[in-house]
N, C-alpha and C. Protein backbone atom coordinates (compact mmCIF):
# COMPACT_ATOMS: atom_id res chain seq x y z
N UNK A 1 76.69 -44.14 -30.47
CA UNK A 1 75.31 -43.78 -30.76
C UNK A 1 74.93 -42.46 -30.10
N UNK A 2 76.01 -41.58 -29.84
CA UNK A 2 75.82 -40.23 -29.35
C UNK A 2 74.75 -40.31 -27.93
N UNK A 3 74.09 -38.99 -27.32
CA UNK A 3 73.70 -38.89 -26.05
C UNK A 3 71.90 -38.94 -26.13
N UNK A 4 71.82 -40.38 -27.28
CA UNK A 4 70.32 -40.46 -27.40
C UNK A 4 69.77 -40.97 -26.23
N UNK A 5 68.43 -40.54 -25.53
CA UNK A 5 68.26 -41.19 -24.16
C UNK A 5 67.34 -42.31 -24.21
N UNK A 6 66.76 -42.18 -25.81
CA UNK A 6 65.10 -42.79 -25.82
C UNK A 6 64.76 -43.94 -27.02
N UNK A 7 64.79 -45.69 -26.48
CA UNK A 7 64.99 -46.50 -27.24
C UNK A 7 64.40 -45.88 -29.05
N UNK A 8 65.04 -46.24 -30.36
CA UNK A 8 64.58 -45.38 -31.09
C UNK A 8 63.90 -46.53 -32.13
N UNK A 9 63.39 -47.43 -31.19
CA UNK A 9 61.65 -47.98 -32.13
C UNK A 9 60.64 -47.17 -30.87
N UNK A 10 60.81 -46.37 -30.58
CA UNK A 10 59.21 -45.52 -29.50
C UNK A 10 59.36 -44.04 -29.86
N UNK A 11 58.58 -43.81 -30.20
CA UNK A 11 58.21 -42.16 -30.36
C UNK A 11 58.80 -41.72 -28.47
N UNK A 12 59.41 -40.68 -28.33
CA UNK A 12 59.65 -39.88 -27.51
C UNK A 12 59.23 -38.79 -27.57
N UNK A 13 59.00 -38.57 -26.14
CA UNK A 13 57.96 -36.78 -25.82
C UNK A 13 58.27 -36.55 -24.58
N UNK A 14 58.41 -35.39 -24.46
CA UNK A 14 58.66 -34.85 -23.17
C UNK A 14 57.56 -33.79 -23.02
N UNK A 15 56.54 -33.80 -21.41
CA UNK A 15 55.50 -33.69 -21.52
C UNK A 15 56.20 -32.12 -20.85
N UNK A 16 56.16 -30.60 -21.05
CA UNK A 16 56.93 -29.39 -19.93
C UNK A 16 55.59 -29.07 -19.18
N UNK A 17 56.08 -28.51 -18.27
CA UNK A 17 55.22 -28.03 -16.78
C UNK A 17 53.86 -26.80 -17.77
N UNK A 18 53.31 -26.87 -17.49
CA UNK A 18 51.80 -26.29 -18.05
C UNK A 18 51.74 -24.19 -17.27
N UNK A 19 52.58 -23.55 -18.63
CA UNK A 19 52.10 -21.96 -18.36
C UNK A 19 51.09 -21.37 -17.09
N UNK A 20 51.01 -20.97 -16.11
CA UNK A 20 50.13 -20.37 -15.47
C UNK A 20 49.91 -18.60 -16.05
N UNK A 21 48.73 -18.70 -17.05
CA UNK A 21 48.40 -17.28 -17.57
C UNK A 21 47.90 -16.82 -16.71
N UNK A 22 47.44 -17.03 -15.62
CA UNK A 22 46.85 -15.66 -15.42
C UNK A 22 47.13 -15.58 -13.60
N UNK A 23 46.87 -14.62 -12.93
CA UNK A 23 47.44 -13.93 -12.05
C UNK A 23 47.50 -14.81 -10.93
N UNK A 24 46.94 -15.78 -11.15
CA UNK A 24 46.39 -16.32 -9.73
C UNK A 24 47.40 -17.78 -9.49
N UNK A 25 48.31 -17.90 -7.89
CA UNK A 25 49.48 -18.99 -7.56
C UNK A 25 48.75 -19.84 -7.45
N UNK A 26 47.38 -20.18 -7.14
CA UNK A 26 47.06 -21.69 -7.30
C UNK A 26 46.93 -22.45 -8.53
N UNK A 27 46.83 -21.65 -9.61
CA UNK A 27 46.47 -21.79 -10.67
C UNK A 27 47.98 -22.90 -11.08
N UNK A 28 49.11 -22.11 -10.67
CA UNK A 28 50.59 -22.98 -10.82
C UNK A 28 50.60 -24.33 -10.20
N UNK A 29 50.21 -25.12 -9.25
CA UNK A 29 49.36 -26.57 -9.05
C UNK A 29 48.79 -27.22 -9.91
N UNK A 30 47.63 -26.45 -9.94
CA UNK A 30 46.73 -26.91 -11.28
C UNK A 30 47.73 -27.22 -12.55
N UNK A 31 48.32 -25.98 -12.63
CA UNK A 31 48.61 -26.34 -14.20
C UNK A 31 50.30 -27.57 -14.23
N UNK A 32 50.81 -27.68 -13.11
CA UNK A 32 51.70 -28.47 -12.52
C UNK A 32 51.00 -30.11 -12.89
N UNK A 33 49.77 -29.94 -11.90
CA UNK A 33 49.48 -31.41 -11.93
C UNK A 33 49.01 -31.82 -13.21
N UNK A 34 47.78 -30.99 -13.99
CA UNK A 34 47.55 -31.41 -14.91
C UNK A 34 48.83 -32.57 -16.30
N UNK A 35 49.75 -31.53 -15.96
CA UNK A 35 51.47 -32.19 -16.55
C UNK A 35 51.42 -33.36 -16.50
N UNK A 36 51.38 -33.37 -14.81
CA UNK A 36 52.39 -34.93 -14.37
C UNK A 36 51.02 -35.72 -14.76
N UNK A 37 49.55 -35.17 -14.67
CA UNK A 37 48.82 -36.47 -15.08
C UNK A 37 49.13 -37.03 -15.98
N UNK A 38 49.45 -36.11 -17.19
CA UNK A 38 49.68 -36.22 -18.70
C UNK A 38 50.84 -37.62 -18.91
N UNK A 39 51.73 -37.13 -18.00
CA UNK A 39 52.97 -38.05 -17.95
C UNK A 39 52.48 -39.27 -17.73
N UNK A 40 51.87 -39.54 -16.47
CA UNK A 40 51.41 -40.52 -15.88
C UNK A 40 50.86 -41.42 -17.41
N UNK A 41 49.32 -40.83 -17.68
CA UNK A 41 49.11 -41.19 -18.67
C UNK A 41 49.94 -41.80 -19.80
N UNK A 42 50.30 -41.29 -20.21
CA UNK A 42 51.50 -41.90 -21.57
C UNK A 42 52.68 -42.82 -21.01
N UNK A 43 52.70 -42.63 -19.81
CA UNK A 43 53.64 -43.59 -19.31
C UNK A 43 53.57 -44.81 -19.38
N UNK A 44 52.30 -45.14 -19.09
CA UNK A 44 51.25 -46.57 -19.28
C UNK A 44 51.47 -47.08 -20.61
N UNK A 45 51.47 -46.57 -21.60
CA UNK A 45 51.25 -46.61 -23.10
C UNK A 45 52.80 -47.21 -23.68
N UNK A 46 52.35 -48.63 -23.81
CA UNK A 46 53.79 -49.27 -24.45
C UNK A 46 54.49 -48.59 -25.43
N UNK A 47 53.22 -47.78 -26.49
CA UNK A 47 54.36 -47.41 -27.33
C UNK A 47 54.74 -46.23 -27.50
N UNK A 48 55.29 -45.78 -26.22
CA UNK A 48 55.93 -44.50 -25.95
C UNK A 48 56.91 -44.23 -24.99
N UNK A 49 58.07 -43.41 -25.01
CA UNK A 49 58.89 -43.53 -24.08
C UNK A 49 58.43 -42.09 -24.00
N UNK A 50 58.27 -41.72 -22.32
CA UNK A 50 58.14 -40.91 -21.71
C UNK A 50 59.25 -39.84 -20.98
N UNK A 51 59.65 -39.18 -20.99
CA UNK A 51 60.66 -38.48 -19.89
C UNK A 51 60.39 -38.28 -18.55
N UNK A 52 60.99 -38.57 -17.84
CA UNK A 52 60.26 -38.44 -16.48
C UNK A 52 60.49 -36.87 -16.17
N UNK A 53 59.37 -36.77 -15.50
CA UNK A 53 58.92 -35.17 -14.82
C UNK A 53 59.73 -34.33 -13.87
N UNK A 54 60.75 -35.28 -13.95
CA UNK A 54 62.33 -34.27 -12.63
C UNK A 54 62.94 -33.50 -14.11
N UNK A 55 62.95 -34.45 -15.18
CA UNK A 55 63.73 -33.81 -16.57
C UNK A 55 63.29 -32.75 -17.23
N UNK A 56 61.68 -32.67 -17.23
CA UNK A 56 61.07 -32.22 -18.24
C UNK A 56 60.57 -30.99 -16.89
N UNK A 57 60.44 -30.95 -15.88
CA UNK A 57 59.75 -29.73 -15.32
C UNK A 57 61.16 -29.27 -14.25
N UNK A 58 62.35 -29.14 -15.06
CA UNK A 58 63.74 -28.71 -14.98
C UNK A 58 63.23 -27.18 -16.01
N UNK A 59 62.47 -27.22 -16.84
CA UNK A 59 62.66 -26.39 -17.55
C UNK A 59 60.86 -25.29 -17.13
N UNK A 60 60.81 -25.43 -15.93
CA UNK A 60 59.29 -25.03 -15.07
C UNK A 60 59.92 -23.24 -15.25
N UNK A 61 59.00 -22.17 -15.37
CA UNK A 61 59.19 -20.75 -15.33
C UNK A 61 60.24 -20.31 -16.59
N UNK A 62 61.16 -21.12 -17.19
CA UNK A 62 61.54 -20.40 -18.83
C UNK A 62 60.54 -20.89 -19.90
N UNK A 63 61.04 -19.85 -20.52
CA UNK A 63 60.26 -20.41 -22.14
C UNK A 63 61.75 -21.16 -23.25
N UNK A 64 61.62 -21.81 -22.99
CA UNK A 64 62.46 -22.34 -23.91
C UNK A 64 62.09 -23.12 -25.70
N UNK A 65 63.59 -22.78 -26.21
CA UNK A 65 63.43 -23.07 -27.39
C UNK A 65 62.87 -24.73 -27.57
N UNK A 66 61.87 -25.27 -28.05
CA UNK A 66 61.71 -26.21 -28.21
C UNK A 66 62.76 -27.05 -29.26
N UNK A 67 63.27 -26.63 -29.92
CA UNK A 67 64.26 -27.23 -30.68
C UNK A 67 65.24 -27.71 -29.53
N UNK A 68 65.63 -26.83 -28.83
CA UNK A 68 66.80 -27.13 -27.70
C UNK A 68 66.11 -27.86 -26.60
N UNK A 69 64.65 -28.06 -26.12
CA UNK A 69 64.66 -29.41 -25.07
C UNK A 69 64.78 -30.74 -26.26
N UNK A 70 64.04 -30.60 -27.88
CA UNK A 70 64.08 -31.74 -28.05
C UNK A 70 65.54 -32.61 -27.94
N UNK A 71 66.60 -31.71 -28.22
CA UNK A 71 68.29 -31.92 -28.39
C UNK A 71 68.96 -32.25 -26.76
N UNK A 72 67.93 -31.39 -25.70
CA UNK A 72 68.38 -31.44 -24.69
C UNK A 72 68.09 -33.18 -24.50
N UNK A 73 66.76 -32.91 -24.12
CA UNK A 73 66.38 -34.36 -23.18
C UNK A 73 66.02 -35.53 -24.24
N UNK A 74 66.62 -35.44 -25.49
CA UNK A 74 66.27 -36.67 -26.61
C UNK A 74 65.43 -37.30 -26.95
N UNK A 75 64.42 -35.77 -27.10
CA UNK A 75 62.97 -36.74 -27.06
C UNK A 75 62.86 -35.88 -29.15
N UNK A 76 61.35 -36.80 -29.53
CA UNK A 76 61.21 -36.17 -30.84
C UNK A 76 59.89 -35.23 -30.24
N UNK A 77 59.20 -35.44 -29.42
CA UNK A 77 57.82 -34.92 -29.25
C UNK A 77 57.99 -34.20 -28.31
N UNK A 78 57.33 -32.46 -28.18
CA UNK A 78 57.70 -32.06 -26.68
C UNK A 78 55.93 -31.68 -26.81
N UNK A 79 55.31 -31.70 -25.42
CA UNK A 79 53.98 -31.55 -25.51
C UNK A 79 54.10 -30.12 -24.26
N UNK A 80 53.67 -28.69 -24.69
CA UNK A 80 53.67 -27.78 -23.66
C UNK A 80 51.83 -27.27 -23.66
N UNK A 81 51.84 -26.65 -22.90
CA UNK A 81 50.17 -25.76 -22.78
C UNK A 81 49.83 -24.75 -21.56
N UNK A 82 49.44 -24.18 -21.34
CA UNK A 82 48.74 -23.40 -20.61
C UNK A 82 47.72 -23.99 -19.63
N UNK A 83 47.50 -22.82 -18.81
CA UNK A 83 46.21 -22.68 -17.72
C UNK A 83 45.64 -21.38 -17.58
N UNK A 84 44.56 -20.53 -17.32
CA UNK A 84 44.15 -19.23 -17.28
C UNK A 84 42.92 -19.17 -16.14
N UNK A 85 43.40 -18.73 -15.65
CA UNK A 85 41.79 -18.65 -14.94
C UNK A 85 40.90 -17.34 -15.09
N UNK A 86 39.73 -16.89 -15.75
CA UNK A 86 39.06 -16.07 -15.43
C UNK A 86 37.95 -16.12 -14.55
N UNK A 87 37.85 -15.39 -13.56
CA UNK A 87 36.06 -15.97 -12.85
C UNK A 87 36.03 -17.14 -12.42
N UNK A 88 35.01 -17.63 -12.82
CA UNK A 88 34.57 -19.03 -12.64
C UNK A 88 34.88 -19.85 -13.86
N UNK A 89 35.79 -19.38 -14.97
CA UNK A 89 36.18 -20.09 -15.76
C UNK A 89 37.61 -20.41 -15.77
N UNK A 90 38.19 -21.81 -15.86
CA UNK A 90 39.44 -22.51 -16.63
C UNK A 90 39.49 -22.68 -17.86
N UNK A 91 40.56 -22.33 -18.26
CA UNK A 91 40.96 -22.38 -20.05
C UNK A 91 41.97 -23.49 -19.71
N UNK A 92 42.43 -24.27 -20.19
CA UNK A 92 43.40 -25.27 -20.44
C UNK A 92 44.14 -25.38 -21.91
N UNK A 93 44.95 -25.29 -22.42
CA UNK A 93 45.17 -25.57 -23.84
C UNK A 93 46.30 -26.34 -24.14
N UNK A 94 46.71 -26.95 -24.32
CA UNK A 94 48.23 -27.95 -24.93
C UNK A 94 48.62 -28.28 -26.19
């Protein structure tokens, strides 16, 4: 059955570490945790197999081909997004 990782009656997703756009290193936390909440979240959710966050934030600072994590870590769903900070404003997007 080849190097599938993710029982295949559950949708699989692998949630990647969240872009820091704009200049500022705290912003890389933020957009870190926001992730693992994400994970957290769906983790709960019977009908989903999750990747855990050592797998999926392996791929933290490249841009990678999404075709190649889905092949990598055997998921069908990869969920990525951003963080920006301007001012007193956060952008978030996924």
């Amino acid at each position: 059955s080849g190097g599938r990782l993710a029982p295949p009656d559950k949708p699989s997703i692998a949630v990647l570490p969240f872009q820091n756009m704009s200049g500022d290193p705290e912003q890389e936390y933020f957009g870190d945790g926001i992730a693992e909440d994400i994970i957290t979240a769906l983790s709960k959710l019977r009908g989903f197999f999750v990747i855990a966050r050592n797998s999926s934030f392996a791929y933290k600072g490249k841009a990678p081909d999404i075709r190649q994590v889905t092949r990598e870590l055997g998921v069908r769903y990869v969920l990525e997004g951003s963080v920006r900070k301007a001012g007193e404003r956060l952008r978030v997007t996924g």
